[in-house]
C-alpha atoms as a PDB file:
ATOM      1  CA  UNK A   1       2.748   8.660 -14.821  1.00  0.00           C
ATOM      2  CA  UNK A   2       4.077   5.131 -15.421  1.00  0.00           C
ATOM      3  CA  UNK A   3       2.374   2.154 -14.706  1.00  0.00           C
ATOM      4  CA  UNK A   4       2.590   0.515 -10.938  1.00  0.00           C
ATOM      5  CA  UNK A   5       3.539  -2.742 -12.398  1.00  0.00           C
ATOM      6  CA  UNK A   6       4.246  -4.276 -15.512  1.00  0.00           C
ATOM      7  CA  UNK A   7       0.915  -5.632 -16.564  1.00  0.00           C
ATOM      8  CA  UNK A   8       3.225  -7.943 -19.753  1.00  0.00           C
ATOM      9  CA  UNK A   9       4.495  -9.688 -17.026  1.00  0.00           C
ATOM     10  CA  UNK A  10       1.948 -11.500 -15.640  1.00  0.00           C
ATOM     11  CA  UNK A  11      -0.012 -12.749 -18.321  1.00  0.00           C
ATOM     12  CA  UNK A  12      -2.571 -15.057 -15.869  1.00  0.00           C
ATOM     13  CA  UNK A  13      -3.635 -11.700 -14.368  1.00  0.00           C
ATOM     14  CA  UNK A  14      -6.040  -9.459 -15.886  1.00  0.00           C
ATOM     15  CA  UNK A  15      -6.402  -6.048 -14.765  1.00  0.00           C
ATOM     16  CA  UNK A  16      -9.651  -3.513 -14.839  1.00  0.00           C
ATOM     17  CA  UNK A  17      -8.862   0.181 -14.585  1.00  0.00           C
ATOM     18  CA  UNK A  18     -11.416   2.449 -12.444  1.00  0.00           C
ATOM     19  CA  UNK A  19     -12.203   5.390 -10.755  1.00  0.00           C
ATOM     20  CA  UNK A  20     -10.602   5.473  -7.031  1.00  0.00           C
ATOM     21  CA  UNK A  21     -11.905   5.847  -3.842  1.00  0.00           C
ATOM     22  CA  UNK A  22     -12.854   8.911  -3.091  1.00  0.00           C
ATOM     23  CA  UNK A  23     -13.446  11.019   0.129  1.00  0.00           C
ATOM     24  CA  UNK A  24     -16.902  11.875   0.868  1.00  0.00           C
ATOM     25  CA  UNK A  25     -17.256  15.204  -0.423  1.00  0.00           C
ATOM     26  CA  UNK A  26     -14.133  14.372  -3.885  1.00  0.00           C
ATOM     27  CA  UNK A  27     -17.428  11.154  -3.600  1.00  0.00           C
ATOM     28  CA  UNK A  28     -20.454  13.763  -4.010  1.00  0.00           C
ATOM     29  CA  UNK A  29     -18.614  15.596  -6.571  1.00  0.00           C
ATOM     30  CA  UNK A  30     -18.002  12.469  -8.431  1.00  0.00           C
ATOM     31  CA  UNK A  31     -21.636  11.877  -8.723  1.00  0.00           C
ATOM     32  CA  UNK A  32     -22.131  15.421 -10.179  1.00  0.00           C
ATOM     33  CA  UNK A  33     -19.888  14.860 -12.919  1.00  0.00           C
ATOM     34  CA  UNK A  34     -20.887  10.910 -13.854  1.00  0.00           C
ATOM     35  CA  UNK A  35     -24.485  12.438 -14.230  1.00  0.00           C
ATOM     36  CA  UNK A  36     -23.393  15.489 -16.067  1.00  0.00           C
ATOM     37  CA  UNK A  37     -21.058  13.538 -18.386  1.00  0.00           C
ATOM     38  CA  UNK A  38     -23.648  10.729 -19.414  1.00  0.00           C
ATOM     39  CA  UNK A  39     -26.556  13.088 -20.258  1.00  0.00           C
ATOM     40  CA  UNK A  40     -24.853  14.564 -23.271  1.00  0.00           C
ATOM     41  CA  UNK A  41     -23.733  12.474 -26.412  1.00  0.00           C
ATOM     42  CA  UNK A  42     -20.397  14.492 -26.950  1.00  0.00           C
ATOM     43  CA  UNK A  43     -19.434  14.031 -23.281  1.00  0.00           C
ATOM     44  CA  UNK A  44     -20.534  10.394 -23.398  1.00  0.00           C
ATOM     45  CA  UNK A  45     -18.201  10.078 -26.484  1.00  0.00           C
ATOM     46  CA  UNK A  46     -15.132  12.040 -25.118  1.00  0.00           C
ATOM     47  CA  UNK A  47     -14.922   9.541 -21.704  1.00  0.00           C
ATOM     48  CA  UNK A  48     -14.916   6.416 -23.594  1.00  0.00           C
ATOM     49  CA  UNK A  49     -12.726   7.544 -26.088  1.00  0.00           C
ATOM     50  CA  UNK A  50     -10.341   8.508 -23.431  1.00  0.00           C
ATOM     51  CA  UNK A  51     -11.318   5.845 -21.345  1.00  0.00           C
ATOM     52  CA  UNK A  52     -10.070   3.163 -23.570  1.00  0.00           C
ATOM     53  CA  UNK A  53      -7.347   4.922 -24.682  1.00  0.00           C
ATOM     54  CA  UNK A  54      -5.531   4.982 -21.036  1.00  0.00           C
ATOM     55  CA  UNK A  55      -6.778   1.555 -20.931  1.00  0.00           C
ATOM     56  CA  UNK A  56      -4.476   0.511 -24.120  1.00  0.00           C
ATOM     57  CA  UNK A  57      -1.958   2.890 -23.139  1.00  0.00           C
ATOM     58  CA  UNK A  58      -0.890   1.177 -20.019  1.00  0.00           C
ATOM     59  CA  UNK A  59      -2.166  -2.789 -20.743  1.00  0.00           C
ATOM     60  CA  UNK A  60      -4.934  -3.048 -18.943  1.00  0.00           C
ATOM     61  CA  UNK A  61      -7.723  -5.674 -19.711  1.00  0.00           C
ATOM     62  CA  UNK A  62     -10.677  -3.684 -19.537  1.00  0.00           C
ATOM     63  CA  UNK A  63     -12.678  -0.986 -17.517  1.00  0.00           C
ATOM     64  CA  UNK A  64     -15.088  -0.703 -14.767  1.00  0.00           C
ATOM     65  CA  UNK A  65     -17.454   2.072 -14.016  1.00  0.00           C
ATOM     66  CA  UNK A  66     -18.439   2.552 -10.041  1.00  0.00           C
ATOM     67  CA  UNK A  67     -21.326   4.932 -10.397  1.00  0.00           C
ATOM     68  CA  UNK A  68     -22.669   5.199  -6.750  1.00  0.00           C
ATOM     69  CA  UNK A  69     -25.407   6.136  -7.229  1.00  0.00           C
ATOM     70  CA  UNK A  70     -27.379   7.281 -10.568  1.00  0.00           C
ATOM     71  CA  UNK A  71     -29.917   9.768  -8.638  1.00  0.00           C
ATOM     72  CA  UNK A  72     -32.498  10.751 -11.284  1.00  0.00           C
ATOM     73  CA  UNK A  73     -34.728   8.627 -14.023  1.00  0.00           C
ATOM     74  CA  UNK A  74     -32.640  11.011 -16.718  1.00  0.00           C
ATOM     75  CA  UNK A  75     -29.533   9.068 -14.862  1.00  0.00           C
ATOM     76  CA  UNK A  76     -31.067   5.662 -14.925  1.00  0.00           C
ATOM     77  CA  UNK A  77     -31.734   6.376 -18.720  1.00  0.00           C
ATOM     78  CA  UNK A  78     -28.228   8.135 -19.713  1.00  0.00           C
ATOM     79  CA  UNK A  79     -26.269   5.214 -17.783  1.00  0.00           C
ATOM     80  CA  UNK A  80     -27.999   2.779 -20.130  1.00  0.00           C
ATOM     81  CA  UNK A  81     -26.914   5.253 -23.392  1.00  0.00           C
ATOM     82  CA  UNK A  82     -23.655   4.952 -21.681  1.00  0.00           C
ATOM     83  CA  UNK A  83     -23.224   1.390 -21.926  1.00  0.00           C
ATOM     84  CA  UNK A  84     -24.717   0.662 -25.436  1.00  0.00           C
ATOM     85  CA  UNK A  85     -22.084   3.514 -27.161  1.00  0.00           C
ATOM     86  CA  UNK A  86     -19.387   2.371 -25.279  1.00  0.00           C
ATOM     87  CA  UNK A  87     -19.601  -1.319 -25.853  1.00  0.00           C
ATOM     88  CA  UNK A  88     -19.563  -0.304 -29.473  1.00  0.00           C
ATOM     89  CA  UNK A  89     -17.036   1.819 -29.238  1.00  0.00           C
ATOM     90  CA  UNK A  90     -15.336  -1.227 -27.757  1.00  0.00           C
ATOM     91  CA  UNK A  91     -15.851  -3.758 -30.496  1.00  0.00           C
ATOM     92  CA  UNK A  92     -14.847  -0.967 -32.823  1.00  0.00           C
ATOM     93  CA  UNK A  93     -11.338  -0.567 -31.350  1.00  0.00           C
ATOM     94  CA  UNK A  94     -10.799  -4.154 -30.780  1.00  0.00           C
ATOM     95  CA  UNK A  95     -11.467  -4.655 -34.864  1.00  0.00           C
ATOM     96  CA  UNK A  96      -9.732  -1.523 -35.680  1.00  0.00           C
ATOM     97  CA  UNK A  97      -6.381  -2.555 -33.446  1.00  0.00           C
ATOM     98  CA  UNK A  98      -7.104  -6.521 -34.005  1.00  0.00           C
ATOM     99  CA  UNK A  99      -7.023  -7.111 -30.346  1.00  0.00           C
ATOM    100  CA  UNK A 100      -8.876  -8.492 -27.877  1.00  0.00           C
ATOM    101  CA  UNK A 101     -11.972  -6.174 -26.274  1.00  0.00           C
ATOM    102  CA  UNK A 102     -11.552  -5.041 -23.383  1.00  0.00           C
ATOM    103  CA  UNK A 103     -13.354  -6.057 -20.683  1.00  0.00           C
ATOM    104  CA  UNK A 104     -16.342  -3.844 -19.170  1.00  0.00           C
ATOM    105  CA  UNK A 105     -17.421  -4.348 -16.210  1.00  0.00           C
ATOM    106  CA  UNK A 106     -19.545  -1.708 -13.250  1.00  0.00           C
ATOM    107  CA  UNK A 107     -19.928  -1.892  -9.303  1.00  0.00           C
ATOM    108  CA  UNK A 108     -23.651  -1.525  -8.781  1.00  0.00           C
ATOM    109  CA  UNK A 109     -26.055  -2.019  -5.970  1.00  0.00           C
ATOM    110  CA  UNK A 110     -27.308  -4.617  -4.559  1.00  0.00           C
ATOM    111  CA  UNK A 111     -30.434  -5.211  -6.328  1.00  0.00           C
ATOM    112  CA  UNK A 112     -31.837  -3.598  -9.362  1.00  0.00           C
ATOM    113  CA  UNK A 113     -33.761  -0.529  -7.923  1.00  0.00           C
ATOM    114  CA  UNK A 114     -31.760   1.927  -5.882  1.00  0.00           C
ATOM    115  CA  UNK A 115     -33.899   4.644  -4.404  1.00  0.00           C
ATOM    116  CA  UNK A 116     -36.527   3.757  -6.021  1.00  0.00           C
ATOM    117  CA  UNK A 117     -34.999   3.911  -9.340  1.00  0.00           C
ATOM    118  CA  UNK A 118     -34.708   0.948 -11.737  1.00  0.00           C
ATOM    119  CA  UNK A 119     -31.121   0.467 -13.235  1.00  0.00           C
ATOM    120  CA  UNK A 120     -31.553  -0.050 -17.034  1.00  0.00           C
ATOM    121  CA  UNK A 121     -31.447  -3.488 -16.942  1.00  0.00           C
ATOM    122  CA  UNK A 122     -31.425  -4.643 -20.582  1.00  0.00           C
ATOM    123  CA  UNK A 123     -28.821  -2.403 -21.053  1.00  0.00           C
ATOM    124  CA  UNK A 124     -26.519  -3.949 -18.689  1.00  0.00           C
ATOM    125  CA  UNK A 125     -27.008  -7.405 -19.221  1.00  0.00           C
ATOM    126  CA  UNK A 126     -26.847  -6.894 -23.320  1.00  0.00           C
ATOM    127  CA  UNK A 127     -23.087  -4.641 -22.407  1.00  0.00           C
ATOM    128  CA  UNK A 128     -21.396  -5.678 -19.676  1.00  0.00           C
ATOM    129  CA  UNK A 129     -19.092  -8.917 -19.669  1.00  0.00           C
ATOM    130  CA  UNK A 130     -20.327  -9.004 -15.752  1.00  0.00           C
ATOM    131  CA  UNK A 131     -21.515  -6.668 -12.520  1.00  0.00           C
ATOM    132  CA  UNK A 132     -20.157  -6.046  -9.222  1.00  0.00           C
ATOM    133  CA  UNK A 133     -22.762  -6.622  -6.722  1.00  0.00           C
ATOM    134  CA  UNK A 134     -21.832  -4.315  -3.750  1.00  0.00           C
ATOM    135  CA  UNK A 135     -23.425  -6.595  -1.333  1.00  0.00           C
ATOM    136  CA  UNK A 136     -22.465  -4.885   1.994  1.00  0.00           C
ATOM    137  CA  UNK A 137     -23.261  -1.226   3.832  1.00  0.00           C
ATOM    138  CA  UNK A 138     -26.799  -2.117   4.730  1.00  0.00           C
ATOM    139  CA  UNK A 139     -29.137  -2.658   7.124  1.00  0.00           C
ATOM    140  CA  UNK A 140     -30.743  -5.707   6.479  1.00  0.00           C
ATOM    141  CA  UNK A 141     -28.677  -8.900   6.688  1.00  0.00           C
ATOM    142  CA  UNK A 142     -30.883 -10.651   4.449  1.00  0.00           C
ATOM    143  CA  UNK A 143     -30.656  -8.296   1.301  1.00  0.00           C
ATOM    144  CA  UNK A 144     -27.217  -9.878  -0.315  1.00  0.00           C
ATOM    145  CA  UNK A 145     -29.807 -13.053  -1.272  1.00  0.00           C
ATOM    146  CA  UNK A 146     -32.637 -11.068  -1.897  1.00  0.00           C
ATOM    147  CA  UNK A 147     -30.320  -8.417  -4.532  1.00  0.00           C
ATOM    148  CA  UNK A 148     -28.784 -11.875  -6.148  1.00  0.00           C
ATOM    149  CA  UNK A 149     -32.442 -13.064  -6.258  1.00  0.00           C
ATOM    150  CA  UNK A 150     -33.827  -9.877  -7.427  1.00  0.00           C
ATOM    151  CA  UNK A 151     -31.039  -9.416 -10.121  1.00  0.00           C
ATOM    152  CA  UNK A 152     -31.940 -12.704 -12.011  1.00  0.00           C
ATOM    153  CA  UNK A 153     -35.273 -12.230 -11.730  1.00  0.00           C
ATOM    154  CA  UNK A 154     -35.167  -9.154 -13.343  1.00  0.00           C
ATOM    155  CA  UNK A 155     -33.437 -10.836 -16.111  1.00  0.00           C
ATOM    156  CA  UNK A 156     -29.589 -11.042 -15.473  1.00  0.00           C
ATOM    157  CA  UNK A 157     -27.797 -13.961 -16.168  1.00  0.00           C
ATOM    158  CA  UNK A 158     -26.499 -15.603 -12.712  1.00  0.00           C
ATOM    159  CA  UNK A 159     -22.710 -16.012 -14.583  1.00  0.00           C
ATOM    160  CA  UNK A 160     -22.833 -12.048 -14.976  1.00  0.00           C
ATOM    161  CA  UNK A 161     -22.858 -11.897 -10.679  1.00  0.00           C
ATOM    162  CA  UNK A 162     -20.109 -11.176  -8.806  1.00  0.00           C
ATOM    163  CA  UNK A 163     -20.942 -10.957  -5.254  1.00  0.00           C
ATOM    164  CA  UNK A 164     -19.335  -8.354  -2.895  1.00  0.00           C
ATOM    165  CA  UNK A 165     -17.946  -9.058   0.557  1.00  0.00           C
ATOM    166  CA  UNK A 166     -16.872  -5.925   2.708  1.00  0.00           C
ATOM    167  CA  UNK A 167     -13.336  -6.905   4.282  1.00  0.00           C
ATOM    168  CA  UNK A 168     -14.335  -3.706   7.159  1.00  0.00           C
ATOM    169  CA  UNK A 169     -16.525  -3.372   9.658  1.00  0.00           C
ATOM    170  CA  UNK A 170     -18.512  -0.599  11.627  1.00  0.00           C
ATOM    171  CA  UNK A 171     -18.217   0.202  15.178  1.00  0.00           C
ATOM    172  CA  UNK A 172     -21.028   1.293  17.108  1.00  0.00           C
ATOM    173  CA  UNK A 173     -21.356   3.116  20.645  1.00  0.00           C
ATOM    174  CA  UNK A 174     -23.925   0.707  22.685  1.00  0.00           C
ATOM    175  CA  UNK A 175     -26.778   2.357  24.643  1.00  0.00           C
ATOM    176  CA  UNK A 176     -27.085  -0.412  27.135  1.00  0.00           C
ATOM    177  CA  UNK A 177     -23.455  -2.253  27.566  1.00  0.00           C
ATOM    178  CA  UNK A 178     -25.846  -5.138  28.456  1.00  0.00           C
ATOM    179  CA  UNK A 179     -28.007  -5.134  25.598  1.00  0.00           C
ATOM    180  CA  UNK A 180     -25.583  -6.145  22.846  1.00  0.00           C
ATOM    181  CA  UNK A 181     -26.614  -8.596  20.390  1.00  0.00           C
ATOM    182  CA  UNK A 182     -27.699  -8.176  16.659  1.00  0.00           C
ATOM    183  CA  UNK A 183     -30.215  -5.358  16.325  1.00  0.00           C
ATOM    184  CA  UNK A 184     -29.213  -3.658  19.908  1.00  0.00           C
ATOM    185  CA  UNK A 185     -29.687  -0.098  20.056  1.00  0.00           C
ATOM    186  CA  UNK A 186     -26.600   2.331  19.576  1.00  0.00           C
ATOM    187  CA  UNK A 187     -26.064   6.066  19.644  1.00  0.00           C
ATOM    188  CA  UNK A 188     -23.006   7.141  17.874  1.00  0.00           C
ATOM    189  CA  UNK A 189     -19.969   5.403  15.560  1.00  0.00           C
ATOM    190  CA  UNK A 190     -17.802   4.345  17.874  1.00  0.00           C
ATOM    191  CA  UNK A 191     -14.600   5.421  16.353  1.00  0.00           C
ATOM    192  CA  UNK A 192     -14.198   8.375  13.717  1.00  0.00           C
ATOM    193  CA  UNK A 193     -15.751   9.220  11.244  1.00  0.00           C
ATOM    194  CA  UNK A 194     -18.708   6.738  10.140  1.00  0.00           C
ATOM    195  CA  UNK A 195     -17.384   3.991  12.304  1.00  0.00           C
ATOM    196  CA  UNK A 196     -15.702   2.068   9.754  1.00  0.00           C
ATOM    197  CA  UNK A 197     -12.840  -0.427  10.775  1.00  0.00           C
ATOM    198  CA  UNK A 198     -10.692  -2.668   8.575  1.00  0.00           C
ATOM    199  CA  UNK A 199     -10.530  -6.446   9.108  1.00  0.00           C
ATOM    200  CA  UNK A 200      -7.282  -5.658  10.419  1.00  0.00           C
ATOM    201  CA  UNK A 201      -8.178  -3.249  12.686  1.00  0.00           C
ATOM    202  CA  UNK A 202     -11.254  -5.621  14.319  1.00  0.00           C
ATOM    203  CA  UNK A 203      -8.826  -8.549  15.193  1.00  0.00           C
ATOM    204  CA  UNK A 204      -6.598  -6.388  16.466  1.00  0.00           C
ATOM    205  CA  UNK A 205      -9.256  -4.314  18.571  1.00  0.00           C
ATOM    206  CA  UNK A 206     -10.261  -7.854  19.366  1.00  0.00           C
ATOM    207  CA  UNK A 207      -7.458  -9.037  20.851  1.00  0.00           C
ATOM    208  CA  UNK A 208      -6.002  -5.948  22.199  1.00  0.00           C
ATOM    209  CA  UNK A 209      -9.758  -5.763  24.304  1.00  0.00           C
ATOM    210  CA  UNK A 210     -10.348  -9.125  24.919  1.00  0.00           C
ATOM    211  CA  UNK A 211     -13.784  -8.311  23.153  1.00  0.00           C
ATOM    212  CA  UNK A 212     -16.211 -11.632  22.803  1.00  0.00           C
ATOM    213  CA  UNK A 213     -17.033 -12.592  19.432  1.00  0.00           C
ATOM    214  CA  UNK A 214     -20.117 -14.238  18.153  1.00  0.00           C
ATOM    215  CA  UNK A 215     -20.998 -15.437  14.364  1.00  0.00           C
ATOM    216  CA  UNK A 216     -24.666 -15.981  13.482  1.00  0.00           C
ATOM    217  CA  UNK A 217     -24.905 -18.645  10.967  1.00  0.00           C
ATOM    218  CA  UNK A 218     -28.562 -17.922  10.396  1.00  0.00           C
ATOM    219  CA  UNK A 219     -28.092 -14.377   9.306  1.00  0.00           C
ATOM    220  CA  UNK A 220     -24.400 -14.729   8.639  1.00  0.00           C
ATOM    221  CA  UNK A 221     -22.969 -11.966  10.349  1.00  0.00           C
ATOM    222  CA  UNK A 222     -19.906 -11.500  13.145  1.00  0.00           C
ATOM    223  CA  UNK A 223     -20.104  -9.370  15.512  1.00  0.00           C
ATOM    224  CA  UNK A 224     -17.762  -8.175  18.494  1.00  0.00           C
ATOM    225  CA  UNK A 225     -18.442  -6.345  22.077  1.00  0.00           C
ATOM    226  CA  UNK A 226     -16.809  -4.666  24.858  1.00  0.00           C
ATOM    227  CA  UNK A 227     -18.424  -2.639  27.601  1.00  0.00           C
ATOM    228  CA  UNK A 228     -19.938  -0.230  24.840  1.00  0.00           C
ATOM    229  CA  UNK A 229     -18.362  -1.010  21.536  1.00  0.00           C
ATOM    230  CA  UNK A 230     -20.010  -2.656  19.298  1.00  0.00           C
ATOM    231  CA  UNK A 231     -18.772  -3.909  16.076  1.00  0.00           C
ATOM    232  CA  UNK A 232     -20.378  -5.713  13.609  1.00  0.00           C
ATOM    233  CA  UNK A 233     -18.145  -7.266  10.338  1.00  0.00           C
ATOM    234  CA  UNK A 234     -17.517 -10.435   8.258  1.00  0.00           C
ATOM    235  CA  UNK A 235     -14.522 -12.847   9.860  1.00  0.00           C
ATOM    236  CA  UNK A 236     -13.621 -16.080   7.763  1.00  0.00           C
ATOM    237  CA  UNK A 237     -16.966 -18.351   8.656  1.00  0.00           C
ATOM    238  CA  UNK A 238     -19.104 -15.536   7.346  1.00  0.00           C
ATOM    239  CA  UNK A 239     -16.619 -15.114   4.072  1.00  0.00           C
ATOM    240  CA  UNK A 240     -16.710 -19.038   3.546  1.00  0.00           C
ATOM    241  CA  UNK A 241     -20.830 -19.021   3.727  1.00  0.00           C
ATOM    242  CA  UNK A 242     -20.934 -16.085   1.359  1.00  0.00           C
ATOM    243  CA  UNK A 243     -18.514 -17.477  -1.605  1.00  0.00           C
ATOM    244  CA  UNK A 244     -20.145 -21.120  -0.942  1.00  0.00           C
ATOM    245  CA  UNK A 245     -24.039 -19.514  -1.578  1.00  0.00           C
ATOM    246  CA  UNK A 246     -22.219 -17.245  -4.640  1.00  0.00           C
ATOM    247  CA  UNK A 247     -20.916 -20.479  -6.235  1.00  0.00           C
ATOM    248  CA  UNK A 248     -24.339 -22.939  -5.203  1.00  0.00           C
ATOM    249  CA  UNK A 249     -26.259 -19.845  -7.123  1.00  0.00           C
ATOM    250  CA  UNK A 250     -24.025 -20.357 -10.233  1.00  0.00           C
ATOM    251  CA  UNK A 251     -22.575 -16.604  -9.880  1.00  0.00           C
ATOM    252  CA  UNK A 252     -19.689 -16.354 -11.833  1.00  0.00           C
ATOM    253  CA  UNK A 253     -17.416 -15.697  -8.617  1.00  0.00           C
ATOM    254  CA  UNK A 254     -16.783 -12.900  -5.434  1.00  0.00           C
ATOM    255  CA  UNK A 255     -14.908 -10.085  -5.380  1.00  0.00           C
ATOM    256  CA  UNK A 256     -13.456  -7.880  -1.925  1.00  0.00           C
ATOM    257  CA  UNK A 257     -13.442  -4.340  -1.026  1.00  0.00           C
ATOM    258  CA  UNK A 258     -10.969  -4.260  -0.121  1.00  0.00           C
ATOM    259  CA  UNK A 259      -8.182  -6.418  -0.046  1.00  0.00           C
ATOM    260  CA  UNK A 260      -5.462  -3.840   1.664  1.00  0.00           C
ATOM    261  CA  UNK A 261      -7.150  -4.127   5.242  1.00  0.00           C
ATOM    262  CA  UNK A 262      -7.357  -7.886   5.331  1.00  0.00           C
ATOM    263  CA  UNK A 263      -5.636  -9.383   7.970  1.00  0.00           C
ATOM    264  CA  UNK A 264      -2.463 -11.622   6.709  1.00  0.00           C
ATOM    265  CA  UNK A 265      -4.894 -12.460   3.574  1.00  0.00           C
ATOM    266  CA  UNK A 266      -7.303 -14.644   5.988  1.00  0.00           C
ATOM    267  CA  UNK A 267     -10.193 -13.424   4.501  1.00  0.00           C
ATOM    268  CA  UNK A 268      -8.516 -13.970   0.680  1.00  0.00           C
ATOM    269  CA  UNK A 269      -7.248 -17.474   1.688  1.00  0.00           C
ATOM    270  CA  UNK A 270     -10.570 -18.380   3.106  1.00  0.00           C
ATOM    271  CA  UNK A 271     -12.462 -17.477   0.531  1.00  0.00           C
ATOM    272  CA  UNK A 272     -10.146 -19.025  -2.202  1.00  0.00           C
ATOM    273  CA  UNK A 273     -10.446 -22.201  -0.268  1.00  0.00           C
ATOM    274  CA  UNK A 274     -14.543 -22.256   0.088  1.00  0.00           C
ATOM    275  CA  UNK A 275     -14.624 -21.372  -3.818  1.00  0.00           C
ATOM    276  CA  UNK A 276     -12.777 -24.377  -4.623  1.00  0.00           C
ATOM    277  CA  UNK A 277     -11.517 -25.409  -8.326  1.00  0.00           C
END
């Protein structure tokens, strides 16, 4: 399959190749094979082999690995095998080929435990060049801080951060059309599926409805009603406090998922703007 684009061409752009996004059940099949792939050394060996060579093969700058989520203590243990043989592997190519290494990167949780498991943190800080923080699809609105807090603490460099903002939002189906602030109770998703809505989606819904719209600058979240529809997201203030705490905490920038349901790039252009030079 030829590439998309033509990577030569734009030399200020550097480009990571990953898994895609998969549906739920491709997802928990996914999972299944990460685990089963990282506990044995000749597995291990064949995907980073391979995995570098499609990286070289079509000119991309590194790789990222979006393991969501390790399950066991043997996964915890085999991701952080993972990392050490294929950062070697890494510097190996990039001496034998005398070019630069690629890049390795991962999308990982918010903070360094994940159902109760600890992610190998040496590991990661000692072989990848930084981590996706996948700050976003929880409950809590204070746990993006406390997983950048959390991550440090447990000994990762801030400059190895990159925080995650969700450009979607989820729709709930109110109990009470009167009770409808943060925290109200709700029933059901209030549109297929799990409820999820694109950026684009929201201000349209908004505007098409006439929905009201609220921000909360102490918990920085958005949210949007109407009648029973509830929808809670991030809209450009809550983008712009985000990047401005990722850049006062010395993380080494912000990243979207994803990009393709922003809304005419507001959410891209805002954020741009609140990082600065």
């Amino acid at each position: 399959m030829p590439p998309l684009l033509n990577l030569q061409k734009l030399p200020n752009v550097r480009t990571l190749l990953s898994k895609p996004f998969c549906p739920l059940v491709v997802e928990m099949q996914t999972k299944t094979v990460f685990a089963s792939m990282a506990a044995q050394s000749t597995s291990r060996k064949s995907f980073i082999d391979s995995s570098i060579k499609l990286a070289r093969s079509y000119g991309f700058s590194g790789l990222d690995l979006d393991w969501e989520y390790p399950r066991t203590a043997s996964d915890m243990a085999n991701l952080g095998l993972l990392l050490n043989e294929w950062r070697t592997a890494v510097a190996v190519e990039a001496t034998a080929s005398s070019k630069l290494a690629l890049v390795l990167t991962a999308a990982i949780s918010f903070a360094p435990t994940v159902n109760g498991l600890k992610y190998p943190v040496q590991s990661i800080n000692s072989n990848l060049d930084w981590i996706n923080v996948m700050a976003y699809d929880f409950y809590d609105p204070s746990c993006g801080s406390y997983g950048v807090r959390a991550w440090t603490q447990a000994g990762v460099r801030a400059k190895k951060l990159v925080l995650g903002m969700p450009s979607y939002g989820y729709a709930f189906r109110l109990v009470n059309a009167k009770n409808h602030g943060l925290l109200a109770p709700a029933n059901v998703p209030a549109s297929p599926d799990t409820g999820a809505m694109g950026y684009r989606q929201i201000k349209n819904f908004i505007a098409q409805n006439k929905a009201v719209t609220v921000c909360n600058s102490t918990i920085v979240a958005n949210y949007c009603y109407v009648g029973t529809t509830w929808i809670g997201f991030d809209d450009t203030q809550t983008i712009a406090a985000k990047v401005s705490y990722a850049k006062q905490k010395g993380l080494l920038g912000y990243f979207a998922w994803h990009v393709g349901v922003d809304n005419n790039w507001a959410l891209s252009q805002q954020a741009k703007q609140s990082w600065g030079a």
